[in-house]
C-alpha atoms as a PDB file:
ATOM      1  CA  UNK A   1     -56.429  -4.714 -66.927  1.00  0.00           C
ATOM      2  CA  UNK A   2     -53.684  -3.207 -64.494  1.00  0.00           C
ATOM      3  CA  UNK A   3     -51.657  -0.959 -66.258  1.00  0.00           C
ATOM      4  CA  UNK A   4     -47.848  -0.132 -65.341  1.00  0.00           C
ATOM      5  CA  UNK A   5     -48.226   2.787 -64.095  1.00  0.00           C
ATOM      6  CA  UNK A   6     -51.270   1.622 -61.745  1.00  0.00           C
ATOM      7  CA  UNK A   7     -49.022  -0.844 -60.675  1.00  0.00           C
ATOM      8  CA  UNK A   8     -45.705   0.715 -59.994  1.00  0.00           C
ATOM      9  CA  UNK A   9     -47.597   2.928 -57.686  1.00  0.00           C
ATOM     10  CA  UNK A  10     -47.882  -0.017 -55.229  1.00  0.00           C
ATOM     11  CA  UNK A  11     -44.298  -0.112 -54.727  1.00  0.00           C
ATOM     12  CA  UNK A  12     -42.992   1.013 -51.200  1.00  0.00           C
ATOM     13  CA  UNK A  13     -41.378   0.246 -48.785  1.00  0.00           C
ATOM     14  CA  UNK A  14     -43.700  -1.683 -46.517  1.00  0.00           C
ATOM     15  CA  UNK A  15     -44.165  -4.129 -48.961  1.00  0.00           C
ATOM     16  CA  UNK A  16     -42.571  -7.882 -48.079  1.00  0.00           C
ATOM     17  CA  UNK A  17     -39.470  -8.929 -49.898  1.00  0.00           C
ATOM     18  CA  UNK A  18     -41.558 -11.878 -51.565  1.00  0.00           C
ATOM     19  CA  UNK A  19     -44.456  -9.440 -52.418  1.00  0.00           C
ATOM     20  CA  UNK A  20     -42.083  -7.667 -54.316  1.00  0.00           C
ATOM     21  CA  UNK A  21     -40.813 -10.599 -56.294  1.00  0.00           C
ATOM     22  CA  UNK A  22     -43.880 -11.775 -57.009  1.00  0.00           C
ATOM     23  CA  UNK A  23     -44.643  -8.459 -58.525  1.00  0.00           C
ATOM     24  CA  UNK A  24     -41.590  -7.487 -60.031  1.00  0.00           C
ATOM     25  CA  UNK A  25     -39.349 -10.830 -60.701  1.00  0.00           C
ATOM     26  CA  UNK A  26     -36.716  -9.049 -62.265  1.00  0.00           C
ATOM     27  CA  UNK A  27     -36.017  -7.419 -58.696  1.00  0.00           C
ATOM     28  CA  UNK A  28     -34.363 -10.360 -57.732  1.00  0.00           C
ATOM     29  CA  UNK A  29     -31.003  -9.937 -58.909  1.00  0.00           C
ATOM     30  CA  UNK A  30     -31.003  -6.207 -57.054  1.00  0.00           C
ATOM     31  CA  UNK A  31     -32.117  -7.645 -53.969  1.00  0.00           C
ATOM     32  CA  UNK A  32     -29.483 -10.164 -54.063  1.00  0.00           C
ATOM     33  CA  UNK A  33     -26.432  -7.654 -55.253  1.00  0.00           C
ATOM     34  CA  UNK A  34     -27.497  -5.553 -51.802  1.00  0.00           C
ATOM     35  CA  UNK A  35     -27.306  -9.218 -49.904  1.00  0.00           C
ATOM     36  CA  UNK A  36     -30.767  -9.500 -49.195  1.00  0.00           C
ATOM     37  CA  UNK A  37     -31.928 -12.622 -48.004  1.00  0.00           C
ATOM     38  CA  UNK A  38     -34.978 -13.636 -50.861  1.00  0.00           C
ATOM     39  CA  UNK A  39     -35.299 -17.041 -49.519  1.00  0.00           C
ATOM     40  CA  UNK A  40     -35.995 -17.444 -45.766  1.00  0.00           C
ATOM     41  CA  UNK A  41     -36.013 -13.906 -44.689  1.00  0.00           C
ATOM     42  CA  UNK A  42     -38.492 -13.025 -47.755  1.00  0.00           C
ATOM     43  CA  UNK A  43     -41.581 -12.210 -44.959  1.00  0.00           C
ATOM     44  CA  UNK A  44     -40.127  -8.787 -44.033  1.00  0.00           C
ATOM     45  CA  UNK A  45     -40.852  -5.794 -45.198  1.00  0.00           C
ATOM     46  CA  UNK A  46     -37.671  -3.869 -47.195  1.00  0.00           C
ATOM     47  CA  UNK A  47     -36.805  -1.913 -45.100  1.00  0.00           C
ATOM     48  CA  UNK A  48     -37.151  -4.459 -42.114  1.00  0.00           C
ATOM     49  CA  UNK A  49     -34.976  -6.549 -44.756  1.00  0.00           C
ATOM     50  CA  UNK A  50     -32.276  -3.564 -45.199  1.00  0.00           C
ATOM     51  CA  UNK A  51     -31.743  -3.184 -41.503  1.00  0.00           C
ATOM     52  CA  UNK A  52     -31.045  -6.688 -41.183  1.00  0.00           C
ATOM     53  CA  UNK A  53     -28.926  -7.590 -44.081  1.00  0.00           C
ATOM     54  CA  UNK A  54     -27.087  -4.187 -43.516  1.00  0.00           C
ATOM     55  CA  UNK A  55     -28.241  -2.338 -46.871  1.00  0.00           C
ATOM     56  CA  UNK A  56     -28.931   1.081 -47.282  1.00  0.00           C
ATOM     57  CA  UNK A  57     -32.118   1.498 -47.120  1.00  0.00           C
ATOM     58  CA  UNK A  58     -32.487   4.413 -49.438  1.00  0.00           C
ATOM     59  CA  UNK A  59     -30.381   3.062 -52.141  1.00  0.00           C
ATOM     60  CA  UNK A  60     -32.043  -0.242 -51.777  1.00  0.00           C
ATOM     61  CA  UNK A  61     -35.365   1.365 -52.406  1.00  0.00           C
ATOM     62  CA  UNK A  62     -34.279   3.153 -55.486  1.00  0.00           C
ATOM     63  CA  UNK A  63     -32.491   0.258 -57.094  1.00  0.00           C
ATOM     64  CA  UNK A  64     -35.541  -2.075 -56.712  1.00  0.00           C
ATOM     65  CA  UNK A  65     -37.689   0.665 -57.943  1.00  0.00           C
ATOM     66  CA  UNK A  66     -35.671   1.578 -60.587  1.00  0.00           C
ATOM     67  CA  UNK A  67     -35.457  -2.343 -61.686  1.00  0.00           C
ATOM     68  CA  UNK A  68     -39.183  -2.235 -61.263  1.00  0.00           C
ATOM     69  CA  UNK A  69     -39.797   0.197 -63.734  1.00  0.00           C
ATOM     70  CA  UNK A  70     -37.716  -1.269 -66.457  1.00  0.00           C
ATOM     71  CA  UNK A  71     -39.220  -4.194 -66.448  1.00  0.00           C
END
């Protein structure tokens, strides 16, 4: 059995848009609210996905973490 904890400490930063999703569905309203593409552009890491949407990177992070967390 995976705990939370064990589990939130998987989240970075070089994990793929969809990888996080899968993980942590209730991400997907963040991602989208930063303009994140979660459909077709979903193969890129988030930071690769920040850069290219034009997010900020840093408060990208902590918002998807954050919803992470909670859930």
């Amino acid at each position: 059995m995976t705990t939370r904890a064990a589990h939130d400490a998987t989240l970075d930063r070089t994990l793929t848009v969809n990888e996080i999703i899968a993980r942590y569905p209730a991400t997907i309203a963040v991602l989208n609210s930063f303009g994140i593409d979660t459909c077709c552009g979903g193969m890129t890491s988030l930071d690769e996905a920040a850069v290219r949407d034009g997010a900020d990177a840093d408060a990208l992070f902590a918002a998807v973490k954050a919803a992470a967390e909670a859930a």
